[in-house]
PDB file of N, CA and C in Angstrom:
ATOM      1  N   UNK A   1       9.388  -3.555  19.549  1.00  0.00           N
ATOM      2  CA  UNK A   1       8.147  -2.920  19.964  1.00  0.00           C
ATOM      3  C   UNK A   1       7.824  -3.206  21.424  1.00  0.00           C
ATOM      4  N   UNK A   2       8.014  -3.990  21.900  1.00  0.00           N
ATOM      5  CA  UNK A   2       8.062  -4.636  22.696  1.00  0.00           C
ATOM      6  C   UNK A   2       8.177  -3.447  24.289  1.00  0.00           C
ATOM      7  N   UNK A   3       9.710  -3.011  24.129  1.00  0.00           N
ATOM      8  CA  UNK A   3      10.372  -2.063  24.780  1.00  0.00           C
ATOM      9  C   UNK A   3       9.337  -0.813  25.257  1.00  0.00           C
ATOM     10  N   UNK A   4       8.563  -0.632  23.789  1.00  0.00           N
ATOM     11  CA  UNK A   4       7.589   0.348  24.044  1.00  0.00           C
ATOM     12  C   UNK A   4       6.522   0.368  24.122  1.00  0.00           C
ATOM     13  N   UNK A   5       5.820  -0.601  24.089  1.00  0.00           N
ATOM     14  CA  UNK A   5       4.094  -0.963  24.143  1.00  0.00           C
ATOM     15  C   UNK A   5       4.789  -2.595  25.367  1.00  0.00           C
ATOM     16  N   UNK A   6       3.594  -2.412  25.942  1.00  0.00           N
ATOM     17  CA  UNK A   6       3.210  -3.051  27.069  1.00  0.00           C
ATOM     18  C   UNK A   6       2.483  -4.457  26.176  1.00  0.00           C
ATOM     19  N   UNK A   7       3.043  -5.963  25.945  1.00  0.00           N
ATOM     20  CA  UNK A   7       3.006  -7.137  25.475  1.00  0.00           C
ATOM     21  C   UNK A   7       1.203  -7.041  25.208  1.00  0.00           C
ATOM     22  N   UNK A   8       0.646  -7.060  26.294  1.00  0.00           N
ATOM     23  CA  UNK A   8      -1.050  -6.732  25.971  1.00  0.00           C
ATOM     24  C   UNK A   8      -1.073  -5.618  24.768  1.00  0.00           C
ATOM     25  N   UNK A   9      -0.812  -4.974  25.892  1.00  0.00           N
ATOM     26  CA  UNK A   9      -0.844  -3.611  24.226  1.00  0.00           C
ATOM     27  C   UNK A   9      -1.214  -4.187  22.678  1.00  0.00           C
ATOM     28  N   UNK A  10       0.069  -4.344  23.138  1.00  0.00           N
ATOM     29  CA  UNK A  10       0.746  -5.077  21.169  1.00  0.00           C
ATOM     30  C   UNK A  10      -0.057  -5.914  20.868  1.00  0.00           C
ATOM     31  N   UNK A  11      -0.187  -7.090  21.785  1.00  0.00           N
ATOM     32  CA  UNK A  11      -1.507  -7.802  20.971  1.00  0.00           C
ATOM     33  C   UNK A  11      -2.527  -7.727  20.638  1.00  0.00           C
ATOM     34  N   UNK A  12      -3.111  -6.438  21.253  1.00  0.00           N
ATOM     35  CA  UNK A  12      -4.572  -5.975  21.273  1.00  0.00           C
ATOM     36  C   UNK A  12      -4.606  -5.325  19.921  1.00  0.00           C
ATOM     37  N   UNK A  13      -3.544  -4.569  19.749  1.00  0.00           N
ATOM     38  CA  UNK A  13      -3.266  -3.701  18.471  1.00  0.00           C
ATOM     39  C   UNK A  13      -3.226  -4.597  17.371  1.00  0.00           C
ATOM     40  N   UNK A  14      -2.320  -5.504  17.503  1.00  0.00           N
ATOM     41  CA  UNK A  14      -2.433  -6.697  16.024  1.00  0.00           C
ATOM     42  C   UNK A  14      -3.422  -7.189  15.723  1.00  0.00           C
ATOM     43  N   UNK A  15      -4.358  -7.268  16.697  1.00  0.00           N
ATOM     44  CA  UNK A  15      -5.806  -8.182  17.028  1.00  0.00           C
ATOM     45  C   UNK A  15      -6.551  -7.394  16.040  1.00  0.00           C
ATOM     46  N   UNK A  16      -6.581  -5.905  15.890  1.00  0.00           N
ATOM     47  CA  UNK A  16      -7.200  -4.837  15.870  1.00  0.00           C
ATOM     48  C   UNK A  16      -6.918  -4.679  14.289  1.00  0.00           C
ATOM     49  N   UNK A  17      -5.732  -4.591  14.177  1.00  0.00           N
ATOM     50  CA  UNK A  17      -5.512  -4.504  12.527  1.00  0.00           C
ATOM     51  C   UNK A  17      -5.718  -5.553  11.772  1.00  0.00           C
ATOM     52  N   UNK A  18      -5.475  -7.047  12.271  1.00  0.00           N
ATOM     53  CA  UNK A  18      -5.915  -7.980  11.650  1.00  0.00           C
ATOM     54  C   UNK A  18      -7.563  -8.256  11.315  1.00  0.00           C
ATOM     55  N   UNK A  19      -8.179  -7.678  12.262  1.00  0.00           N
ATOM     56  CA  UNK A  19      -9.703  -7.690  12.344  1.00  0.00           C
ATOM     57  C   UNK A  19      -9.491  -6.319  10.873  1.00  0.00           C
ATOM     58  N   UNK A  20      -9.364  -5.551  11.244  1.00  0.00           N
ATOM     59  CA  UNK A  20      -9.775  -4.054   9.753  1.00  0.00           C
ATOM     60  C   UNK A  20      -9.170  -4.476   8.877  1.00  0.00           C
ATOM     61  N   UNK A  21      -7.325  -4.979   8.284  1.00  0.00           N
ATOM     62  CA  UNK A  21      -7.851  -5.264   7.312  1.00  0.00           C
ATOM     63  C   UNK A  21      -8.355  -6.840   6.633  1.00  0.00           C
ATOM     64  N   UNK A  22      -8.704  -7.939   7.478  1.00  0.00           N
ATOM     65  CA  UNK A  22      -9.886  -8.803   7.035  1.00  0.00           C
ATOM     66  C   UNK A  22     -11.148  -8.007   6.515  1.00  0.00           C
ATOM     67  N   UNK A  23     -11.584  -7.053   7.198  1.00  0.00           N
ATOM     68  CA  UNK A  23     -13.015  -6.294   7.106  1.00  0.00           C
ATOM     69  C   UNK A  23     -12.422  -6.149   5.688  1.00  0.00           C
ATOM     70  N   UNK A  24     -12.061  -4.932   5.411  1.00  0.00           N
ATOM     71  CA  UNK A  24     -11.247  -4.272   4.186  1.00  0.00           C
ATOM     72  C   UNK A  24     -11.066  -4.940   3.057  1.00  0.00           C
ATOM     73  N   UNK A  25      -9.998  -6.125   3.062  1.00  0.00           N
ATOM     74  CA  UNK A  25     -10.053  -7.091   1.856  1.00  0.00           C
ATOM     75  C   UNK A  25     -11.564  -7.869   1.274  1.00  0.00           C
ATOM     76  N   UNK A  26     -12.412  -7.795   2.504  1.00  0.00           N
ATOM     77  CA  UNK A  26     -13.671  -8.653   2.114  1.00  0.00           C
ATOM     78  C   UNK A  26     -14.772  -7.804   1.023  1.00  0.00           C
ATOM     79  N   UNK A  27     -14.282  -6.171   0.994  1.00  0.00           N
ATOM     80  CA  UNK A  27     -15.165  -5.518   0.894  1.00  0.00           C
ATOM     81  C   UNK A  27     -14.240  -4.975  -0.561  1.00  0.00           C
ATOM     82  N   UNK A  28     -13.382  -5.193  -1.179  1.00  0.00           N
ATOM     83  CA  UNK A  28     -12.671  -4.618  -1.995  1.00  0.00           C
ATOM     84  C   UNK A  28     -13.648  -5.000  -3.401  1.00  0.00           C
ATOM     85  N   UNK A  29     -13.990  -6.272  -3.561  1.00  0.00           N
ATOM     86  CA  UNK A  29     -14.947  -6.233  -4.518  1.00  0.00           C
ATOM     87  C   UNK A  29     -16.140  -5.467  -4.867  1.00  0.00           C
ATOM     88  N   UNK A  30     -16.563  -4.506  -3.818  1.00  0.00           N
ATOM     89  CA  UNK A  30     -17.695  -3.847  -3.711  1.00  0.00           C
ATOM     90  C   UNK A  30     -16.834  -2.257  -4.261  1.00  0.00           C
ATOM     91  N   UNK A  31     -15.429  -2.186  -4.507  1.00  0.00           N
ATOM     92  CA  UNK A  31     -15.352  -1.189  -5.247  1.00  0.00           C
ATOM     93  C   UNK A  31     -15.418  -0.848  -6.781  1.00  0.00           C
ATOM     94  N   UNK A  32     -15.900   0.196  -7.251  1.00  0.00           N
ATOM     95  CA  UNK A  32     -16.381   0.380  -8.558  1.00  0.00           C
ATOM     96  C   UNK A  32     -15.733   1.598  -9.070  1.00  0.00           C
ATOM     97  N   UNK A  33     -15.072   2.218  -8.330  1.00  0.00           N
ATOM     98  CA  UNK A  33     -14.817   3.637  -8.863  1.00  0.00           C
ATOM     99  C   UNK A  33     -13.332   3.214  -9.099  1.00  0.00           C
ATOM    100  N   UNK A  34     -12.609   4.397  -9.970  1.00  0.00           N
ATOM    101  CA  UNK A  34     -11.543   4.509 -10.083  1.00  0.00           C
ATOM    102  C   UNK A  34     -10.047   4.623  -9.197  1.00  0.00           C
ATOM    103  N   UNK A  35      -9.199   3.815  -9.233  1.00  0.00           N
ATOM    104  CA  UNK A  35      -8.598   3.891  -8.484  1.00  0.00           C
ATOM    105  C   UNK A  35      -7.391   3.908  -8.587  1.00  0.00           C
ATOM    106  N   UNK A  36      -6.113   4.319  -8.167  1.00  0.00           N
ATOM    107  CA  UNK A  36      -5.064   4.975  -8.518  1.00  0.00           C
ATOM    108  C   UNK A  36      -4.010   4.534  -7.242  1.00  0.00           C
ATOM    109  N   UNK A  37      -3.313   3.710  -7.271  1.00  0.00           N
ATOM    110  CA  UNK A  37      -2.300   3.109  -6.739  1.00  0.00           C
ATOM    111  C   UNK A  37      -0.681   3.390  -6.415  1.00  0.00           C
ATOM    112  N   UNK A  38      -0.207   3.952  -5.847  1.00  0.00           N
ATOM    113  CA  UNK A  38       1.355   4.390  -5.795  1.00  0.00           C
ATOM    114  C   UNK A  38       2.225   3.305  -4.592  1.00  0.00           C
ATOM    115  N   UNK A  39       3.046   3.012  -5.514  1.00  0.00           N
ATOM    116  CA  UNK A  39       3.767   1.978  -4.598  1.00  0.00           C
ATOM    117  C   UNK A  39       5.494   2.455  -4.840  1.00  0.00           C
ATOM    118  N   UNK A  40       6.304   1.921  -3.921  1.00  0.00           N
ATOM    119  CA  UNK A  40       7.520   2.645  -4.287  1.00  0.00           C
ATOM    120  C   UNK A  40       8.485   1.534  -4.432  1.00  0.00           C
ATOM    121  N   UNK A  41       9.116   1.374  -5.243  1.00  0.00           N
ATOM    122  CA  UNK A  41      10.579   0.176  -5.524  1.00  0.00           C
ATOM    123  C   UNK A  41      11.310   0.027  -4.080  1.00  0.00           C
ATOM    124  N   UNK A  42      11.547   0.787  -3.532  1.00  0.00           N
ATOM    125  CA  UNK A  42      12.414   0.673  -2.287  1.00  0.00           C
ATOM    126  C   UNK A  42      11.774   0.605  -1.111  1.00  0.00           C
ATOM    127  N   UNK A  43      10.458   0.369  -0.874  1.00  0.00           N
ATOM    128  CA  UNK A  43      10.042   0.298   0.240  1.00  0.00           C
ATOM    129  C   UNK A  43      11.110  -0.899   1.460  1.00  0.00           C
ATOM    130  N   UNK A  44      11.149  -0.861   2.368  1.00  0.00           N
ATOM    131  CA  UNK A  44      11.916  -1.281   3.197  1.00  0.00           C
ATOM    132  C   UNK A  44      10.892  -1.648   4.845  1.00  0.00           C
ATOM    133  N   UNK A  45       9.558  -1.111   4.539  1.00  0.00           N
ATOM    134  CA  UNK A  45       8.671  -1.273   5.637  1.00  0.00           C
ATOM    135  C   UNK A  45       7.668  -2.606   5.315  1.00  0.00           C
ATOM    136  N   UNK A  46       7.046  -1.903   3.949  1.00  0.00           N
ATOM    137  CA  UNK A  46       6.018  -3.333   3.415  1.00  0.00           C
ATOM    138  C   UNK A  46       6.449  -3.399   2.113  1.00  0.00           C
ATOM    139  N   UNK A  47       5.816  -4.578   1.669  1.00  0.00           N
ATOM    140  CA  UNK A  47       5.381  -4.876   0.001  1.00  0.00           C
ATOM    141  C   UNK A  47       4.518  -4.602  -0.652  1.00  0.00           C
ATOM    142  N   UNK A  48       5.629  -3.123  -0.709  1.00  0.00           N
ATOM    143  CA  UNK A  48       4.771  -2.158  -1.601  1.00  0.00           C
ATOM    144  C   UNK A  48       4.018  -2.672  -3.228  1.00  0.00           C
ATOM    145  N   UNK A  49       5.170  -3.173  -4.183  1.00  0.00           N
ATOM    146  CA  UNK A  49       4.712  -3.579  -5.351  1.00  0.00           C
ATOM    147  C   UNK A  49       4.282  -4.833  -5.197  1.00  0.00           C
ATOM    148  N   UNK A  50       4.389  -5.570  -4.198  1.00  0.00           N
ATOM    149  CA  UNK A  50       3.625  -6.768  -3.809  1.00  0.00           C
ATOM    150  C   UNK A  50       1.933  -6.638  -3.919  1.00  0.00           C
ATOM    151  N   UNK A  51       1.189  -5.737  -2.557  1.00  0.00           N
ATOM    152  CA  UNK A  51       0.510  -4.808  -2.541  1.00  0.00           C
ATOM    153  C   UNK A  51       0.004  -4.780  -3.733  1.00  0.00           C
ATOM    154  N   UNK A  52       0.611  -3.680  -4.485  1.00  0.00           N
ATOM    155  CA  UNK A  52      -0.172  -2.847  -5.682  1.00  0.00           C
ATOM    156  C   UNK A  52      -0.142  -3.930  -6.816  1.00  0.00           C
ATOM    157  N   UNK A  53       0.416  -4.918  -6.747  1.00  0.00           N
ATOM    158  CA  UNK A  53      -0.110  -5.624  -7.869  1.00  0.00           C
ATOM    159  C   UNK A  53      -1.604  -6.785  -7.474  1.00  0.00           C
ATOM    160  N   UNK A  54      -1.093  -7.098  -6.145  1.00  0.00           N
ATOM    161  CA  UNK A  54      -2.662  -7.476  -5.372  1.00  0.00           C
ATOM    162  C   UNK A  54      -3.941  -7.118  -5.810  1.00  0.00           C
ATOM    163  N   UNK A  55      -3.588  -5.476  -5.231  1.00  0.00           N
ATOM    164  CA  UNK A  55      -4.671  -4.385  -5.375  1.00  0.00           C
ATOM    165  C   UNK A  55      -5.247  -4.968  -6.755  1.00  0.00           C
ATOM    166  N   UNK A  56      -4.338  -4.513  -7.949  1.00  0.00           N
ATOM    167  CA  UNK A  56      -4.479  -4.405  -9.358  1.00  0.00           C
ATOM    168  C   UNK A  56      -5.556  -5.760 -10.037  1.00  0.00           C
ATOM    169  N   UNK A  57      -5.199  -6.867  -9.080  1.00  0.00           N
ATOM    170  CA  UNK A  57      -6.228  -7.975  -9.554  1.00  0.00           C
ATOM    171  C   UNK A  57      -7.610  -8.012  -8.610  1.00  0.00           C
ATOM    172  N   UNK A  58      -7.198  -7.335  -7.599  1.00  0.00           N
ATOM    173  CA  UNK A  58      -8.452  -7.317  -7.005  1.00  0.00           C
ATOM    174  C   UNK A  58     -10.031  -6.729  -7.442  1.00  0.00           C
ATOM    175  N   UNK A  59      -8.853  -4.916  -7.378  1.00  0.00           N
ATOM    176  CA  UNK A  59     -10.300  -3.826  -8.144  1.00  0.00           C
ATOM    177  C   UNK A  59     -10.437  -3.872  -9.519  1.00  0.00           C
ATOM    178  N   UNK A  60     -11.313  -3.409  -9.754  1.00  0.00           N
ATOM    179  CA  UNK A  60     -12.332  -3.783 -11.030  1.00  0.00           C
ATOM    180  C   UNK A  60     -11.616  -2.722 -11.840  1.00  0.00           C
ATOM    181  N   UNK A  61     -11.393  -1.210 -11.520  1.00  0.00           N
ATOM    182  CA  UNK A  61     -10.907   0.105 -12.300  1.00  0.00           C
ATOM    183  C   UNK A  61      -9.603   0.365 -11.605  1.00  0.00           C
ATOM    184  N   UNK A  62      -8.330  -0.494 -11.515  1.00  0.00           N
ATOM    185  CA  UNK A  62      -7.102  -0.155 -10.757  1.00  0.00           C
ATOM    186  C   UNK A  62      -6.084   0.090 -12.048  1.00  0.00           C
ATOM    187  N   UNK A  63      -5.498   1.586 -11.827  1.00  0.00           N
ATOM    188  CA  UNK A  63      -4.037   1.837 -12.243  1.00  0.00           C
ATOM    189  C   UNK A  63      -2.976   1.904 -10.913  1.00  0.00           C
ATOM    190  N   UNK A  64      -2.154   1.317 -10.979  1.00  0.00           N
ATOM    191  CA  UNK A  64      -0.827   1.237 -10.584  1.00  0.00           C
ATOM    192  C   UNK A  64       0.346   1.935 -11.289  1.00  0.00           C
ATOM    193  N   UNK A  65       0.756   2.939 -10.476  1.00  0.00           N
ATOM    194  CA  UNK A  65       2.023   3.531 -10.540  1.00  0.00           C
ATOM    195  C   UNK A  65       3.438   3.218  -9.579  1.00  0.00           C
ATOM    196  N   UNK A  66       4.393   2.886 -10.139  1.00  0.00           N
ATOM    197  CA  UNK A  66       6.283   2.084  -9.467  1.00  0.00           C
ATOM    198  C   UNK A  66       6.615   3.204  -9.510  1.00  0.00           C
ATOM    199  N   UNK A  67       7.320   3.947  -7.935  1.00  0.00           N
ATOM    200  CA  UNK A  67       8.126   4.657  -8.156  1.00  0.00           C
ATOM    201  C   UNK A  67       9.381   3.927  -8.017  1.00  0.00           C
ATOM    202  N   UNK A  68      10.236   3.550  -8.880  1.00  0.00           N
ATOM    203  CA  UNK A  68      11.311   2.554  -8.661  1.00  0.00           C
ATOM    204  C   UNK A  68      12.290   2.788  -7.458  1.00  0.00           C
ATOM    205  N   UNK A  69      12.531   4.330  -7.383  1.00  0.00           N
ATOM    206  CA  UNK A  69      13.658   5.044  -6.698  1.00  0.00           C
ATOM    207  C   UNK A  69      13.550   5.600  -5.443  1.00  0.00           C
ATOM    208  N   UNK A  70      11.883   5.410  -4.974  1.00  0.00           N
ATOM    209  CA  UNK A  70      11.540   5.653  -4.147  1.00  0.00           C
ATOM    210  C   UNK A  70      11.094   4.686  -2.940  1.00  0.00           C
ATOM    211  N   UNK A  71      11.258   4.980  -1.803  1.00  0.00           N
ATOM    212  CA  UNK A  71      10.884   4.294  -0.533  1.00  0.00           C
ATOM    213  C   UNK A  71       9.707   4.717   0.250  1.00  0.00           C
ATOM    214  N   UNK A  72       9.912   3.749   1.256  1.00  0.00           N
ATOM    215  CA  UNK A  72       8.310   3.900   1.748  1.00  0.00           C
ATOM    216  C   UNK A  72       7.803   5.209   1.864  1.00  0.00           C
ATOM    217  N   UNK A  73       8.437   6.423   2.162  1.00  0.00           N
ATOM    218  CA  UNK A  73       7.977   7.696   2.238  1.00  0.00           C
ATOM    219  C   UNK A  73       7.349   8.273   0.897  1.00  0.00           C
ATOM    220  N   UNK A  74       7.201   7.468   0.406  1.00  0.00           N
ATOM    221  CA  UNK A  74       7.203   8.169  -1.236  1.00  0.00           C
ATOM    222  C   UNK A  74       6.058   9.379  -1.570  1.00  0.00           C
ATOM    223  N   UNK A  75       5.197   9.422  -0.175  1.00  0.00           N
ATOM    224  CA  UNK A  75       4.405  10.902  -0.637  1.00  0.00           C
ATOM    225  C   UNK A  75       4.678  11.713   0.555  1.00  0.00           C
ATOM    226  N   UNK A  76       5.670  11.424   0.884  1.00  0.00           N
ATOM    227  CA  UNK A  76       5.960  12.880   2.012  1.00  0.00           C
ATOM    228  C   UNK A  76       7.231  13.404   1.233  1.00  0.00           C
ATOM    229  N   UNK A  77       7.697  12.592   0.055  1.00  0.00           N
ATOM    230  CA  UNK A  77       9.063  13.299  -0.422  1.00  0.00           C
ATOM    231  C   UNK A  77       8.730  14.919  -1.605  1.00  0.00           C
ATOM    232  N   UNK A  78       9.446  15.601  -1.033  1.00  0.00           N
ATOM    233  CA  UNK A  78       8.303  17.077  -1.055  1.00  0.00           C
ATOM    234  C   UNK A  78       8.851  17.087  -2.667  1.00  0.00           C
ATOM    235  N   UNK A  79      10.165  16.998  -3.485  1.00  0.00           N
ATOM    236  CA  UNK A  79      10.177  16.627  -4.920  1.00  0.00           C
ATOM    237  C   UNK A  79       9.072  15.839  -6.115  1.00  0.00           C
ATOM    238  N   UNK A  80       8.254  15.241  -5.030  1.00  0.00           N
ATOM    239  CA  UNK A  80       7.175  14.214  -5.789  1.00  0.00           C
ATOM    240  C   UNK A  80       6.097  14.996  -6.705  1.00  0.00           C
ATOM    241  N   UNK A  81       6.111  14.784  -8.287  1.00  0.00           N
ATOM    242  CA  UNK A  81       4.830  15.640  -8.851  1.00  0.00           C
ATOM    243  C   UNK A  81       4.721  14.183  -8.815  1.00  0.00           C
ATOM    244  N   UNK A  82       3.290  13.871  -9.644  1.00  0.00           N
ATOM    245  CA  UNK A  82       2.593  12.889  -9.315  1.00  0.00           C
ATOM    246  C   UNK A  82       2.870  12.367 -11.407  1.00  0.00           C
ATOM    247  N   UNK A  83       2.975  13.222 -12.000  1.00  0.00           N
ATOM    248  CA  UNK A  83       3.438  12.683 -13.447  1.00  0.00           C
ATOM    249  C   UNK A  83       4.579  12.826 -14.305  1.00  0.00           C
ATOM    250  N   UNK A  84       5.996  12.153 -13.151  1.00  0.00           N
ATOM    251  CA  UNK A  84       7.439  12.604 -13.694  1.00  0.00           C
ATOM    252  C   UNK A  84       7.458  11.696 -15.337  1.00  0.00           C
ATOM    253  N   UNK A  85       8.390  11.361 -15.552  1.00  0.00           N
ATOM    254  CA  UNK A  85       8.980  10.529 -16.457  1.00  0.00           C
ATOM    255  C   UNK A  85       9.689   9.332 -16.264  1.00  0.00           C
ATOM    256  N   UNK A  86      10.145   9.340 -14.980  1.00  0.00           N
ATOM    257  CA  UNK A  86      10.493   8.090 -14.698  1.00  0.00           C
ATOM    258  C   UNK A  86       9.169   6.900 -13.437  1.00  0.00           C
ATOM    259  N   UNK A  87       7.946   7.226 -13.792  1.00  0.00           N
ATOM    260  CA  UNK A  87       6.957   6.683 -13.614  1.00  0.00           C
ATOM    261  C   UNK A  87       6.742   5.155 -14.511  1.00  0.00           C
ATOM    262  N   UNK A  88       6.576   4.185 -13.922  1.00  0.00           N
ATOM    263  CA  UNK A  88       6.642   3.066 -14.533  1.00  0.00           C
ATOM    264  C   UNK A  88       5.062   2.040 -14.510  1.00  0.00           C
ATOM    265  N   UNK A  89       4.244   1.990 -15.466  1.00  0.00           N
ATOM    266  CA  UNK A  89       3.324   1.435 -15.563  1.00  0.00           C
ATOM    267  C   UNK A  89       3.266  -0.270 -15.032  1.00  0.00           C
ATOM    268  N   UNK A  90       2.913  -0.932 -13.918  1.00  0.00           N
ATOM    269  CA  UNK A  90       3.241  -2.119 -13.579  1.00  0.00           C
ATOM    270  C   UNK A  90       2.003  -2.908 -14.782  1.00  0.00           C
ATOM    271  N   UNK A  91       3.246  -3.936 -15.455  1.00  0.00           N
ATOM    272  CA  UNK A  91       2.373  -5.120 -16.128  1.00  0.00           C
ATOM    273  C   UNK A  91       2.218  -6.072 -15.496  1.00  0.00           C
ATOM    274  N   UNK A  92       1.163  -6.579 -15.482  1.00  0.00           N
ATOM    275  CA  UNK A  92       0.904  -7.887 -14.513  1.00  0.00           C
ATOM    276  C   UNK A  92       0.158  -8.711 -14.984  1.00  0.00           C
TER     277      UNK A  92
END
């Protein structure tokens, strides 16, 4: 990253996301509504099912859906319905 953002840059930016999601996690208890989780087996960017099982103890109304076969792109992949069969309910 480095190569392409200017060292300030970058830190200002990390500064920036670390500040939103602190905000974000502090406020997750204040959700009440339903909520619906997609994480993908192959992610290769973050921890995805790491993540969604987080999520899952956090919110109060969380379903979690594994796409096992899928990677981080998993909703730009234009094949995606949202209720195949090889959808995997995470137990946790």
């Amino acid at each position: 990253m480095l190569k392409i953002l200017p060292k300030d840059t970058l830190t200002w930016r990390l500064k920036l996301v670390r500040s939103a999601a602190a905000y974000a996690n502090s406020r997750l208890h204040a959700i009440t509504s339903q909520v619906l989780v997609l994480a993908s087996g192959r992610d290769n960017i973050l921890p995805s099912k790491n993540e969604a099982r987080r999520l899952f103890r956090l919110l109060k109304h969380c379903d979690v859906r594994v796409f096992e076969e899928n990677g981080h792109t998993i909703l730009l992949v234009l094949t995606l319905i949202l209720a195949p069969l090889d959808i995997k309910k995470i137990t946790i």
